[in-house]
Protein backbone atom coordinates (compact mmCIF):
# COMPACT_ATOMS: atom_id res chain seq x y z
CA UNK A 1 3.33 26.56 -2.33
CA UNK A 2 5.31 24.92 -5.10
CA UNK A 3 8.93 23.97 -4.41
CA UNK A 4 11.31 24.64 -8.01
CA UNK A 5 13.66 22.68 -9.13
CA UNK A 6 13.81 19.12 -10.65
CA UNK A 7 12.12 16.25 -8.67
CA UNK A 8 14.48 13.98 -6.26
CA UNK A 9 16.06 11.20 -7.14
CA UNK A 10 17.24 7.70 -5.64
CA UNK A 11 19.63 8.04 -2.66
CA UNK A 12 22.30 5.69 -5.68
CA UNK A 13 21.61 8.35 -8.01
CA UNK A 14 22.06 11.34 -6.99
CA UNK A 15 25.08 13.13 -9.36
CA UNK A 16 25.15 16.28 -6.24
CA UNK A 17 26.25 14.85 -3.35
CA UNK A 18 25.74 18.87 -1.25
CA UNK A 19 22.98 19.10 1.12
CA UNK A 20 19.35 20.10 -0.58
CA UNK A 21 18.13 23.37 -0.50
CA UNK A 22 14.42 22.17 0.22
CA UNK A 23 13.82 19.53 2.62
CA UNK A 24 10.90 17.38 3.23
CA UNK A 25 7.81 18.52 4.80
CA UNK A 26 6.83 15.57 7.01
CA UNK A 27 3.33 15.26 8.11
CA UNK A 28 2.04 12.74 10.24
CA UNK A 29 -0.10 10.19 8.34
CA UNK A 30 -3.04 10.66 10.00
CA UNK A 31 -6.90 12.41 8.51
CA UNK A 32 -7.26 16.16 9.30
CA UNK A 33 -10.56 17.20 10.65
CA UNK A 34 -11.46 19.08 7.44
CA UNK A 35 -13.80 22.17 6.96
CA UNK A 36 -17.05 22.31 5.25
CA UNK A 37 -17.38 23.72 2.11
CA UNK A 38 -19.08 27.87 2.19
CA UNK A 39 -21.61 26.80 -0.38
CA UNK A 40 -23.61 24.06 -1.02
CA UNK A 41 -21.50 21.40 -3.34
CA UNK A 42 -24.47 20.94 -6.18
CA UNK A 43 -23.21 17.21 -6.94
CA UNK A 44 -22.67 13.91 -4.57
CA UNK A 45 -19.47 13.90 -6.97
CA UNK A 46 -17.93 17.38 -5.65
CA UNK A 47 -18.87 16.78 -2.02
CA UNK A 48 -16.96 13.40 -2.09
CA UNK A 49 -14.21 15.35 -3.86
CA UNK A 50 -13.96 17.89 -1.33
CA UNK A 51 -14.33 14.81 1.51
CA UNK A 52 -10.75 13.65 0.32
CA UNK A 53 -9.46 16.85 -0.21
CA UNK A 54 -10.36 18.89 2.67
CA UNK A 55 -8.90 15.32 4.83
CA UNK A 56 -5.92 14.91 3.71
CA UNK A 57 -3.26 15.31 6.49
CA UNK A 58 -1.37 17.75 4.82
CA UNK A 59 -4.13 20.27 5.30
CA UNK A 60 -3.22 20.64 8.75
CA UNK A 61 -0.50 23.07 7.56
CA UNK A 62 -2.32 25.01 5.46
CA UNK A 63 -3.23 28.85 6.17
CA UNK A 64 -6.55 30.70 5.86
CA UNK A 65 -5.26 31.93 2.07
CA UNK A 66 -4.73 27.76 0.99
CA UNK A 67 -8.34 27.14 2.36
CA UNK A 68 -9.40 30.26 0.21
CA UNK A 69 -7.77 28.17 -2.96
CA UNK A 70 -9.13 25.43 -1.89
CA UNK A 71 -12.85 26.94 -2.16
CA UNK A 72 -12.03 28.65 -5.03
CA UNK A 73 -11.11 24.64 -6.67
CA UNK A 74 -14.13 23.54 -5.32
CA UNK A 75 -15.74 25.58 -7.49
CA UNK A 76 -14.11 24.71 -10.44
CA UNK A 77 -14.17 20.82 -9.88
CA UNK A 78 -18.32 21.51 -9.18
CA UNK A 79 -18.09 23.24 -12.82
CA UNK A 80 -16.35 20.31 -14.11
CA UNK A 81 -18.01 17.66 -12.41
CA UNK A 82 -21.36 19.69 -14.22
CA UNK A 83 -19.93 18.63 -17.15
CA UNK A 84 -18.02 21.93 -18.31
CA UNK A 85 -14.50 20.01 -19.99
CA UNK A 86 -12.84 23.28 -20.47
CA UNK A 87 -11.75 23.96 -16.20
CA UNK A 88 -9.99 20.36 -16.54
CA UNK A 89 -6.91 22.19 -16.85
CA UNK A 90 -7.08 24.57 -14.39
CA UNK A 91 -8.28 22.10 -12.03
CA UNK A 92 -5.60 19.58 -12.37
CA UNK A 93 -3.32 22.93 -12.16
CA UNK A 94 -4.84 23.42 -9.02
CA UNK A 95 -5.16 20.12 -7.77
CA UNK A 96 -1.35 20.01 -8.56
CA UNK A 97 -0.76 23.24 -5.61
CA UNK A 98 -2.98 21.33 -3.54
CA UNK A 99 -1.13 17.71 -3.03
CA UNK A 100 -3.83 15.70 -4.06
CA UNK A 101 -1.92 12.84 -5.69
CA UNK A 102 1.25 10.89 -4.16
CA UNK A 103 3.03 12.79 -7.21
CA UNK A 104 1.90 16.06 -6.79
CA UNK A 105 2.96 15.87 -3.05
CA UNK A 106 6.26 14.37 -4.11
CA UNK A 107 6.47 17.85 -6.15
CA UNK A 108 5.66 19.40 -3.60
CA UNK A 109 8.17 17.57 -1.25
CA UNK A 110 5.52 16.32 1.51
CA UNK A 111 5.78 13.42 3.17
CA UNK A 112 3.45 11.30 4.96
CA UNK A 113 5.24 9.61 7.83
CA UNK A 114 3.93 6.84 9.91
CA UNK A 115 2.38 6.96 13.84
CA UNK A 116 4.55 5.35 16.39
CA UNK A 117 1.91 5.91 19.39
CA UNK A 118 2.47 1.81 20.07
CA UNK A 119 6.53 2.45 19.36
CA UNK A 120 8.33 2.73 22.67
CA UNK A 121 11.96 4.39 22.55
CA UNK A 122 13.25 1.00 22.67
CA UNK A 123 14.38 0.71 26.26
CA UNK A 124 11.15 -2.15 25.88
CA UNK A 125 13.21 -4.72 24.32
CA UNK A 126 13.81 -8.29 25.28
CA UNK A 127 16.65 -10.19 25.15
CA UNK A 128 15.88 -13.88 24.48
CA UNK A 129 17.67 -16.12 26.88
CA UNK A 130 19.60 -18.40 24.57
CA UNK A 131 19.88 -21.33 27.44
CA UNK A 132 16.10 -21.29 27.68
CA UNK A 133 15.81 -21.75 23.82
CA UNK A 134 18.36 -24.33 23.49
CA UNK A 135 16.14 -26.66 25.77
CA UNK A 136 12.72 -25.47 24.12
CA UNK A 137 14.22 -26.74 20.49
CA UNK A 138 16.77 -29.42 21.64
């Protein structure tokens, strides 16, 4: 799931000016369905977890194996959120594959892009009639 290599820079900063070899994953910005957890999360704390995690749009692209991982870190944040400190690195680890942060899914090279359902292919514009707005201001 991880992309290597060092993290993008500006567009004014780049030093390589040849094409990427990873693009962007673009996903449209919009909440996944989600799927319920297989067990029963034993904290209000790991059920909200797994609310934002199993939402995120991203998820959409994810295969039966990433949901696996996914289950497998809901078990560790339910450990953790039971108050055993020594999963918090594996977690974040984890958390990290997943995409949970804007940085981690900058590592990961996925971006959320906007809807345009209300976005027309332009042929809707208007031309203001510059006579018209002469006399409206005059």
């Amino acid at each position: 799931m991880p992309v290597t290599g060092r993290k993008p820079k500006a567009e004014g900063q780049k030093r390589n000016r040849v094409k990427p070899v990873h693009e962007w994953t673009e996903v449209l910005d919009a909440p996944f369905e989600g799927r319920d957890l297989p067990f029963a999360a034993p904290l209000d704390r790991t059920a909200q977890w797994w609310a934002g995690v199993s939402t995120m749009p991203h998820c959409r692209l994810w295969s039966e194996s990433d949901w696996q991982f996914a289950f497998d870190t809901a078990l560790l944040a339910a450990a953790f959120h039971a108050g055993d400190v020594k999963v918090a690195a594996e977690l974040r680890q984890r958390e990290k594959v997943l995409g949970t942060t804007v940085d981690f899914r900058r590592d990961l090279r996925i971006r959320y892009v906007e809807t345009s359902a209300g976005d027309d292919d332009g042929s809707a514009a208007t031309v203001t009639d510059m006579a018209a707005y002469r006399d409206a201001v005059g």
